[in-house]
Each structure stands twice: as structure tokens, then as C-alpha cells.
Protein backbone atom coordinates (compact mmCIF):
# COMPACT_ATOMS: atom_id res chain seq x y z
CA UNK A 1 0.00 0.00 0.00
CA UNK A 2 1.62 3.16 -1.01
CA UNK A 3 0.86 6.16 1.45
CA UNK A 4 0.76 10.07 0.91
CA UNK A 5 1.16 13.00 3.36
CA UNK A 6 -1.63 14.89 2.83
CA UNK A 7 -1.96 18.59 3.29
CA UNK A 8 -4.48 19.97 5.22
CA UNK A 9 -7.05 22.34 3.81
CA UNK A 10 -10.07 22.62 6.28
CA UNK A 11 -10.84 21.17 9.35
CA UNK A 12 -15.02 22.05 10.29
CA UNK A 13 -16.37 21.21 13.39
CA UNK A 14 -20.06 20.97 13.28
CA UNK A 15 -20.31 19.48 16.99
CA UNK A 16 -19.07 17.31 19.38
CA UNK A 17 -19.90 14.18 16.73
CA UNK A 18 -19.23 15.45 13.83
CA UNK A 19 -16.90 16.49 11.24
CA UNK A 20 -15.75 17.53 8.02
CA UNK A 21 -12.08 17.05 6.97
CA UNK A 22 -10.94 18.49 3.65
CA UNK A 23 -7.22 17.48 2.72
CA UNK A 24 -4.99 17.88 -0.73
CA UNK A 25 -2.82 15.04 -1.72
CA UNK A 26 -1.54 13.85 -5.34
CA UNK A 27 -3.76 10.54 -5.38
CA UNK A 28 -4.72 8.10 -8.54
CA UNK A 29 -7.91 9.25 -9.83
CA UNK A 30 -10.67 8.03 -7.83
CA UNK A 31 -14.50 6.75 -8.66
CA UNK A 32 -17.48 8.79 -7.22
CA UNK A 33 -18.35 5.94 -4.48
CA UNK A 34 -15.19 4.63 -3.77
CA UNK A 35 -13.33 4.94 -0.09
CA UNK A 36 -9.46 5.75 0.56
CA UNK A 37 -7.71 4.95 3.83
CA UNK A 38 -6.39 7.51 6.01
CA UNK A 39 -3.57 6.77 8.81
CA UNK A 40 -1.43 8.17 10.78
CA UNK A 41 2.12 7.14 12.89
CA UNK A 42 1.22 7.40 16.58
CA UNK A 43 3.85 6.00 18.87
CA UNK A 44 5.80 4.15 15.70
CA UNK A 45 2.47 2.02 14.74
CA UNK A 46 0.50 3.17 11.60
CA UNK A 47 -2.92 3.32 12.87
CA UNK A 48 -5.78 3.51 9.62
CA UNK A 49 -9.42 3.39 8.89
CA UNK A 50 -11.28 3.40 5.64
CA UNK A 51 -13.48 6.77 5.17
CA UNK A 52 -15.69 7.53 1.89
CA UNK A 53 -14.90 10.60 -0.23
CA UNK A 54 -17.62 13.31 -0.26
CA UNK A 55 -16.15 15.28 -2.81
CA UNK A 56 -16.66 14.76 -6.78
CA UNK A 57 -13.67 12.85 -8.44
CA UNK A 58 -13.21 16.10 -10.36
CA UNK A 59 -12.34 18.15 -7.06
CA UNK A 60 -8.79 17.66 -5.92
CA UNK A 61 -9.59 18.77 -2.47
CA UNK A 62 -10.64 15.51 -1.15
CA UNK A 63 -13.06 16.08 1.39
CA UNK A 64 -14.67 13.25 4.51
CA UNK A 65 -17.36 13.15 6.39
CA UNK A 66 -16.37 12.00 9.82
CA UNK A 67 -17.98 10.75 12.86
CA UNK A 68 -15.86 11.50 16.43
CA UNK A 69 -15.46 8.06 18.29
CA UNK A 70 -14.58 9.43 21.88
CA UNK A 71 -12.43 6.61 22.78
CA UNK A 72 -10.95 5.81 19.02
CA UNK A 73 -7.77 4.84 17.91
CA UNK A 74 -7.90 7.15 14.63
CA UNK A 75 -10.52 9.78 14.89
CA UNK A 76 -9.72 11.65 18.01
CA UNK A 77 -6.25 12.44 16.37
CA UNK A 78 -8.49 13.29 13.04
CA UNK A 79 -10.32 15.49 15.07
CA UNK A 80 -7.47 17.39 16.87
CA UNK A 81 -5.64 17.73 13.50
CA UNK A 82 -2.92 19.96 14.29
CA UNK A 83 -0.72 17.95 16.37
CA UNK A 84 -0.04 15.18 13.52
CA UNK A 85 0.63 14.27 10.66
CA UNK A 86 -2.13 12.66 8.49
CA UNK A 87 -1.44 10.42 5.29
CA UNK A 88 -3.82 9.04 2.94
CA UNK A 89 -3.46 5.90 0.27
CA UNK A 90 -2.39 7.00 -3.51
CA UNK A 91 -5.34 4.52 -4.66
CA UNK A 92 -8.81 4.22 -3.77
CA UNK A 93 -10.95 1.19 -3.01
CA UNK A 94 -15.03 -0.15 -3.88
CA UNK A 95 -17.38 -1.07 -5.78
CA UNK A 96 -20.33 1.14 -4.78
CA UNK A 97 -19.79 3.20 -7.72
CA UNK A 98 -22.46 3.76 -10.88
CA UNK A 99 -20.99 1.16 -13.22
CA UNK A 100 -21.65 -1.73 -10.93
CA UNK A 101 -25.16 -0.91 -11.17
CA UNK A 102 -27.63 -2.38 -13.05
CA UNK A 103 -30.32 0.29 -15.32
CA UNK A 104 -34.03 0.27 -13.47
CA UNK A 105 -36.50 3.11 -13.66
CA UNK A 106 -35.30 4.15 -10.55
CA UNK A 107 -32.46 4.18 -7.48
CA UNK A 108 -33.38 4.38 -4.18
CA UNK A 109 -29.90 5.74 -1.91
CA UNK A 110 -30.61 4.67 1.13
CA UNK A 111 -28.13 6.31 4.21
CA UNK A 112 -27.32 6.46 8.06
CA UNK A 113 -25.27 9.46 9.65
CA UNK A 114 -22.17 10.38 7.65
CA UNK A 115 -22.58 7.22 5.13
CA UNK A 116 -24.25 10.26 3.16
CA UNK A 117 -20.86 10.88 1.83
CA UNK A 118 -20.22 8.51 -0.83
CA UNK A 119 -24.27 9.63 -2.02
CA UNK A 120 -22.76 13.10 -1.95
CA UNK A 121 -19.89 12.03 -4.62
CA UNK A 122 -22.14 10.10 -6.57
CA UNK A 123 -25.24 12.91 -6.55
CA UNK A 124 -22.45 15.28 -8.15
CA UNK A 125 -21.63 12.91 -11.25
CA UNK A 126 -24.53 13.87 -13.96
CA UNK A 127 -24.46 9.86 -15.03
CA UNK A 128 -26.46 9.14 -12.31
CA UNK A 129 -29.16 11.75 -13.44
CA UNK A 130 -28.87 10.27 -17.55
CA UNK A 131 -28.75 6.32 -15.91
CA UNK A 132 -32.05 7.06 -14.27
CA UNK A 133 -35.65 8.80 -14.50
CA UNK A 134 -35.76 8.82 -10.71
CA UNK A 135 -33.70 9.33 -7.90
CA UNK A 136 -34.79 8.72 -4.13
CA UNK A 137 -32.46 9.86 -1.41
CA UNK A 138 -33.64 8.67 1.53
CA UNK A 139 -30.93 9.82 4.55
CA UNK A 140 -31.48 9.13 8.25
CA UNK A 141 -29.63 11.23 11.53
CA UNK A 142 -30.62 11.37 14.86
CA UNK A 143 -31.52 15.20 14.83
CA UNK A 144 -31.86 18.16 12.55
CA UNK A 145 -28.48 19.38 13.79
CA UNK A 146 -27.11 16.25 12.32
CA UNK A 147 -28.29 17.60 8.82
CA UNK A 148 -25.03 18.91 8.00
CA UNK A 149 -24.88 18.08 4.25
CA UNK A 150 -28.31 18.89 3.52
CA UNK A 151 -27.99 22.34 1.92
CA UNK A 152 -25.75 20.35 -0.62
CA UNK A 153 -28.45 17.77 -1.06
CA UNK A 154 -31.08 20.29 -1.69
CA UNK A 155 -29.01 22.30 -4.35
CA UNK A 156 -28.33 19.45 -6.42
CA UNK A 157 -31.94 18.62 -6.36
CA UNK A 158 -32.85 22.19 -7.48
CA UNK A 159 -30.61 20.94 -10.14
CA UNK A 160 -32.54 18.52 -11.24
CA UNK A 161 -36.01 18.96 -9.54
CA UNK A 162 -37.92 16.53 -12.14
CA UNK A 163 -35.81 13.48 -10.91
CA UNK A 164 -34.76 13.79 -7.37
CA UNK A 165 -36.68 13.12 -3.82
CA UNK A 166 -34.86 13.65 -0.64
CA UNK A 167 -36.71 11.91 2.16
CA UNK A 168 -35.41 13.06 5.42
CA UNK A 169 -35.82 10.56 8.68
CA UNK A 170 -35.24 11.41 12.23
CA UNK A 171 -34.60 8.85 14.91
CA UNK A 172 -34.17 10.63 18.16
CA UNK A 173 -35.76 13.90 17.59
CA UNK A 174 -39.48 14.77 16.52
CA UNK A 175 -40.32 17.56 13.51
CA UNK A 176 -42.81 18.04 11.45
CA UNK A 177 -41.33 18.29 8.51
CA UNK A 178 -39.11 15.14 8.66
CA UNK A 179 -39.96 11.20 9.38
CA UNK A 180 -39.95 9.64 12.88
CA UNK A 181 -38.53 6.40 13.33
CA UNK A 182 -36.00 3.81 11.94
CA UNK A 183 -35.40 2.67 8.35
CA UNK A 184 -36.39 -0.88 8.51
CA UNK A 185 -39.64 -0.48 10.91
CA UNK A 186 -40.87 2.42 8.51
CA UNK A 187 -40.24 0.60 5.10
CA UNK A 188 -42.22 -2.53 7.19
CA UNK A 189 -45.14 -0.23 8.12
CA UNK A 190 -45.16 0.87 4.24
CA UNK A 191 -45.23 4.56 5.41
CA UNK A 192 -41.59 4.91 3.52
CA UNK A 193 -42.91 3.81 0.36
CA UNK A 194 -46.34 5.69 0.84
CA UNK A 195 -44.11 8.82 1.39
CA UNK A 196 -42.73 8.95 -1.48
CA UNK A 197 -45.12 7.99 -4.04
CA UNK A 198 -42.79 6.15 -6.07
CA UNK A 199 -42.44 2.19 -7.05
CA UNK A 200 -39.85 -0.12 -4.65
CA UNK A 201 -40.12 -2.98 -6.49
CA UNK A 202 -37.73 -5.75 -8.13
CA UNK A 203 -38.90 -4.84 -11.74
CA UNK A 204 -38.65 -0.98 -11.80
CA UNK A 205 -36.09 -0.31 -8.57
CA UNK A 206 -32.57 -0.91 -7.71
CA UNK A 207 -31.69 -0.17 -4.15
CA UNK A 208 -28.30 0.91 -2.56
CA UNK A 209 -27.89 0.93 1.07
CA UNK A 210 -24.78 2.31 3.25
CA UNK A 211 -24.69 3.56 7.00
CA UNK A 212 -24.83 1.38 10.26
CA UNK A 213 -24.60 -2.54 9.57
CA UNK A 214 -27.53 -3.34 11.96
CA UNK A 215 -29.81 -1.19 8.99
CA UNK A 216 -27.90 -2.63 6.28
CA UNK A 217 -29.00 -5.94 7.50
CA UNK A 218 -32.47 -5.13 8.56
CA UNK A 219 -33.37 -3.32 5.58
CA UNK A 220 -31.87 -6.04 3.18
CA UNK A 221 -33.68 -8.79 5.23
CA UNK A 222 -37.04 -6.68 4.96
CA UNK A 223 -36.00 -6.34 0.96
CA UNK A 224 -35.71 -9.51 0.40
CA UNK A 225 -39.15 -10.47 2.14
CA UNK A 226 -41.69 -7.89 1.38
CA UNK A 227 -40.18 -6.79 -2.04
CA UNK A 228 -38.50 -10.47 -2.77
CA UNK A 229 -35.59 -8.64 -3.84
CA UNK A 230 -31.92 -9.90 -4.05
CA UNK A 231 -28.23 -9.14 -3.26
CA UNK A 232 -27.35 -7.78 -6.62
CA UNK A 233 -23.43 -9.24 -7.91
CA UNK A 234 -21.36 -8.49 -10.55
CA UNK A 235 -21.71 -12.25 -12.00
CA UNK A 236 -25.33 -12.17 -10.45
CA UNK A 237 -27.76 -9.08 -11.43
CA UNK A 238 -30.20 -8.56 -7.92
CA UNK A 239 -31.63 -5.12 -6.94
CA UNK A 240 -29.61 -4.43 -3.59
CA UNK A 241 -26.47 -3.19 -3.36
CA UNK A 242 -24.87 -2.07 0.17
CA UNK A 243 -21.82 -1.03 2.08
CA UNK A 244 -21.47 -1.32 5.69
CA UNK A 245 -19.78 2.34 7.59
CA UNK A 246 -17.68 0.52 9.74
């Protein structure tokens, strides 16, 4: 694995959770979905952990979404930038990228917390608007003050108003303009679906789904009973395709 000292550009705080880290570094181009690794050297050992890129491929300052684990090995130091040194791998990893999917009428992006980021890369790459009639973001946080990428969201739907639906769902924190609930219970319940007012269904949908693995599973499970959906394979064509966040 071949490892680059990256520069930083921006470090923004948006609480005590959550973070944005914006870096420059000479990388191999990358795929809009695709994660790197970032590291650094803390008492001689190389600690790393795999983070999505936010930014488009076309930006060169490569930007992450992070989430603060108190007691973690990696992010703390993330977090309190300025005291090391942060390196970041010269080529990218994944395949939760565009060309892996198959062509349906429409996508449904399906997201936990900061697993919004790799949505965010792929929402900037106008394939995804000419590969499908109808895209359905639907992104799940804890509060509204978790909503840090929203105003992002929103102006590349104004973008392209005829074909995007952001659905925004709220697990700890009531409002009425927003969901209440969890992913999996809500798609059971068939208030998701009836939110939206668009087909989930093997024959017209492919579904992506990346955030917490307990979702990932629960969702997929639900998928693959209610819509009899399957794991979709590059050998194998289904209609889910997922990435766990850690």
C-alpha cells in the first residue's frame, strides 16, 4: 500500500460528533463511491481506517465526512488535526460506484449518519441523473443538527427537480417536517414507500444501502421479504447493493 502526506485544507467542526475534513494530496484518480484509507504514525504504529470521499472525483480537495469516536484509535487524532501528521493511500478502493449498477427506472440511496458521503460524490456525477428517470435519497440522523450536508443535497436537487426526492428521517428527535422512526420499521409499516409515491419494487427499482450494519441488515432482510428482492453481484444481477460504515 503506497501512502501520501496529505496537506491539510479545512478542518469544520459541526459538533461534538461530527466532522468535516478536507485534505490535498496527489492521489490516482478516484470513482465517485469509492473509499481511501487515512492513517497516521502514533507511537511508531500506523494506525488507519477506511473513510468515503464526499467530494466529486473532479475536485482535488478531497473532502470526509467523519464521525468523532470518543475513545478511538484514529478519529480523536483526526479530530485534533494539528498535532499530527495525516497520510492518505495514492489509490482508492469499492465497488459502490455507478458502473456496478444495473439500469431500473429508478435508485433508491438509502443512508445512516455520515454514510451520506459517498451519495454526496455520486449525486455530483450527472451519469447518475442520464442512468435514471428517478432518484430517491432517503438519509437518516438522529436530529436536525445532524443535517449537515443537507444544503448540498437540496441544491443538487434544485438541479434537477424533475428526478430527485430527498426523504429526510429522524430517529431521536421529533419535527414536522421530517420522518420519525428507523429505516427498517418504517419501510415494514409501508409509510416509507407511501411517502414517497414512487415504485420499490424488483422490476422498476434498484436499491443501494450504506450507514450502520444493523440497517444494512435489517433493511436487506425486509427487501428480500416484502419486495422479494436480491443481493445484486457483478456475476449475479439482484436489486440491492450495500456497504457497511464501519
Amino acid at each position: 500500500m503506497i501512502w501520501l502526506k496529505a496537506n491539510i485544507i479545512d478542518l469544520k467542526k459541526w459538533n461534538d460528533r461530527l466532522f468535516t475534513l478536507k485534505i490535498n494530496a496527489p492521489i490516482a484518480p478516484f470513482l465517485a463511491g469509492q473509499f481511501t484509507k487515512l492513517s497516521c504514525i502514533y507511537k511508531n504504529k500506523r494506525i488507519q481506517r477506511a473513510y468515503s470521499f464526499v467530494n466529486a472525483p473532479n475536485n482535488k480537495i478531497l473532502e470526509f465526512y467523519i464521525l468523532l469516536i470518543p475513545h478511538g484509535k484514529l478519529t480523536p487524532k483526526l479530530y485534533n488535526i494539528q498535532k499530527y501528521e495525516i497520510f492518505i493511500t495514492k489509490y482508492s478502493f469499492g465497488f459502490f460506484i455507478l458502473s456496478e449498477l444495473p439500469i431500473r427506472q429508478n435508485i433508491w440511496m438509502i443512508a445512516t449518519g455520515t454514510a451520506i458521503g459517498p451519495y454526496c460524490s455520486i449525486l455530483q456525477d450527472k451519469i447518475i441523473f442520464q442512468k435514471y428517470k428517478k432518484i430517491i435519497l432517503i438519509y437518516a440522523v438522529k436530529s436536525v443538527n445532524d443535517l449537515n450536508y443537507l444544503k448540498i443535497l437540496k441544491k443538487i436537487q434544485k438541479k434537477n427537480k424533475n428526478q430527485m426526492i430527498i426523504k429526510i428521517i429522524l430517529s431521536q428527535e421529533k419535527n414536522s417536517k421530517y420522518l420519525y422512526g428507523r429505516i427498517p420499521k418504517l419501510l415494514l409499516s409501508g409509510q416509507l414507500e407511501k411517502s414517497i409515491s414512487e415504485p420499490l419494487n424488483k422490476k422498476e427499482s434498484h436499491v443501494m444501502l450504506c450507514g450502520n450494519p444493523n440497517m444494512v441488515k435489517e433493511t436487506q432482510s425486509i427487501l428480500y421479504k416484502l419486495k422479494d428482492m436480491k443481493k445484486h453481484f457483478r456475476r449475479k444481477t439482484g436489486h440491492i447493493s450495500s456497504e457497511n460504515y464501519w
